[in-house]
Protein backbone atom coordinates (compact mmCIF):
# COMPACT_ATOMS: atom_id res chain seq x y z
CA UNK A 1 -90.86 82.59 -99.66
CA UNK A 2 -93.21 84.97 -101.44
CA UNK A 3 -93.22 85.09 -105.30
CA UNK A 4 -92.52 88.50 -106.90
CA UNK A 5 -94.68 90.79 -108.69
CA UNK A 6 -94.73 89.19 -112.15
CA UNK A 7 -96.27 90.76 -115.62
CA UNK A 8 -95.18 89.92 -119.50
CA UNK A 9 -96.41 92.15 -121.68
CA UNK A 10 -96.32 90.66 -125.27
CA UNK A 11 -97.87 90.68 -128.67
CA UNK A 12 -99.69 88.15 -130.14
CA UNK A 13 -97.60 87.71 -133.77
CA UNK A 14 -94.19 88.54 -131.79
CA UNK A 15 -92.13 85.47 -132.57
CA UNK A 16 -90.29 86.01 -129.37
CA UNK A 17 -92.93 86.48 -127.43
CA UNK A 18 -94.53 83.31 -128.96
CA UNK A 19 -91.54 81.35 -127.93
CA UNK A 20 -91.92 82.85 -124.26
CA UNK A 21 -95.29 82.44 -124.17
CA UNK A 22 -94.77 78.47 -125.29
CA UNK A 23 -92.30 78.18 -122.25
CA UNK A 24 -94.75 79.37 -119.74
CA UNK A 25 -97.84 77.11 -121.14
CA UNK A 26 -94.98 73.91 -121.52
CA UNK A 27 -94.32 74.55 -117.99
CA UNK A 28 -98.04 75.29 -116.78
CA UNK A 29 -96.98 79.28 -115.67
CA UNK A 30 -99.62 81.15 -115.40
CA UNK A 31 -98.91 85.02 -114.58
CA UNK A 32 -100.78 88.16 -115.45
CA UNK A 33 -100.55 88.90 -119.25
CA UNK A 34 -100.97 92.12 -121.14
CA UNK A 35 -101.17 92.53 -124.84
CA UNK A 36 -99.76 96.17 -126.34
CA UNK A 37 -101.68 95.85 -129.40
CA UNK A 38 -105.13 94.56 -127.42
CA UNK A 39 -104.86 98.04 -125.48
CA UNK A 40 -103.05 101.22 -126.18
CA UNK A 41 -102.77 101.47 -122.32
CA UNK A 42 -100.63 98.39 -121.80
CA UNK A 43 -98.30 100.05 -124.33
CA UNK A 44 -98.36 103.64 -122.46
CA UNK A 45 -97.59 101.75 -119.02
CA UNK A 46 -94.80 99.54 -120.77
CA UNK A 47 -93.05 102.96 -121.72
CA UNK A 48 -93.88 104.67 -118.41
CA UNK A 49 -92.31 101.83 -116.27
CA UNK A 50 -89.65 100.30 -118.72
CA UNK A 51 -88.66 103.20 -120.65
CA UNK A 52 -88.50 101.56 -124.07
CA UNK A 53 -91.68 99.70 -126.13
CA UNK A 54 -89.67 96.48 -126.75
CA UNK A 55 -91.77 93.14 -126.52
CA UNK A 56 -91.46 90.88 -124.77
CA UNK A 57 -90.73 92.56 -121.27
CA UNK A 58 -91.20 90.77 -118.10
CA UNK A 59 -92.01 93.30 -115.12
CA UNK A 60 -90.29 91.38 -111.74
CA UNK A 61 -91.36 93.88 -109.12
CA UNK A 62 -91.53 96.61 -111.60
CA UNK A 63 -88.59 96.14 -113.17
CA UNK A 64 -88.59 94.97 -116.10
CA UNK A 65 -86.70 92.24 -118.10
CA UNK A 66 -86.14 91.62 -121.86
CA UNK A 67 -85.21 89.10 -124.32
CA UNK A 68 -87.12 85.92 -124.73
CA UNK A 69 -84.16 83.79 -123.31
CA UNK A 70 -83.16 86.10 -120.56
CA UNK A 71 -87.13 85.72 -119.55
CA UNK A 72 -86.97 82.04 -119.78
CA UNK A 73 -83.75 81.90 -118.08
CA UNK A 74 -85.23 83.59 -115.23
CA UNK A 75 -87.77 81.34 -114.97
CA UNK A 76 -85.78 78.18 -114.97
CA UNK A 77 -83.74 79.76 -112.73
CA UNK A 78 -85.91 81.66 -110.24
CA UNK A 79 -89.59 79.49 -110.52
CA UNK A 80 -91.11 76.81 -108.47
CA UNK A 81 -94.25 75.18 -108.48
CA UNK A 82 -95.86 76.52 -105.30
């Protein structure tokens, strides 16, 4: 089985994205990261492909995902060690 397409785009002082962030290191996920604040381009994409700036958004395929719980959810749900 092949593993989607996965990107979080976050902020660093987020709380939410802190707590998301802390569920992925607890559970030794790594996946691509991109900071809105780091790069003004991460925030243009994350309002070209998810239509609203709201942190933090999981991409799955391009589609994104919000809400720190519904992200970890997913993961608990959807993620195996490979």
């Amino acid at each position: 089985m092949t593993r989607p397409s996965l990107v979080l785009y976050h902020d660093i002082p987020c709380p939410y994205c802190k707590r998301v962030r802390a569920y992925l290191e607890s559970q030794d996920i790594h996946i691509p990261m991109k900071d809105i604040m780091e790069d003004p381009k991460n925030w243009e994409d994350l309002l070209a492909i998810g239509g609203k700036g709201q942190v933090p958004c999981l991409m799955i395929d391009g589609k994104p995902l919000y809400e720190s719980l519904d992200i970890i959810n997913w993961f608990k749900q959807n993620w195996t060690p490979q």
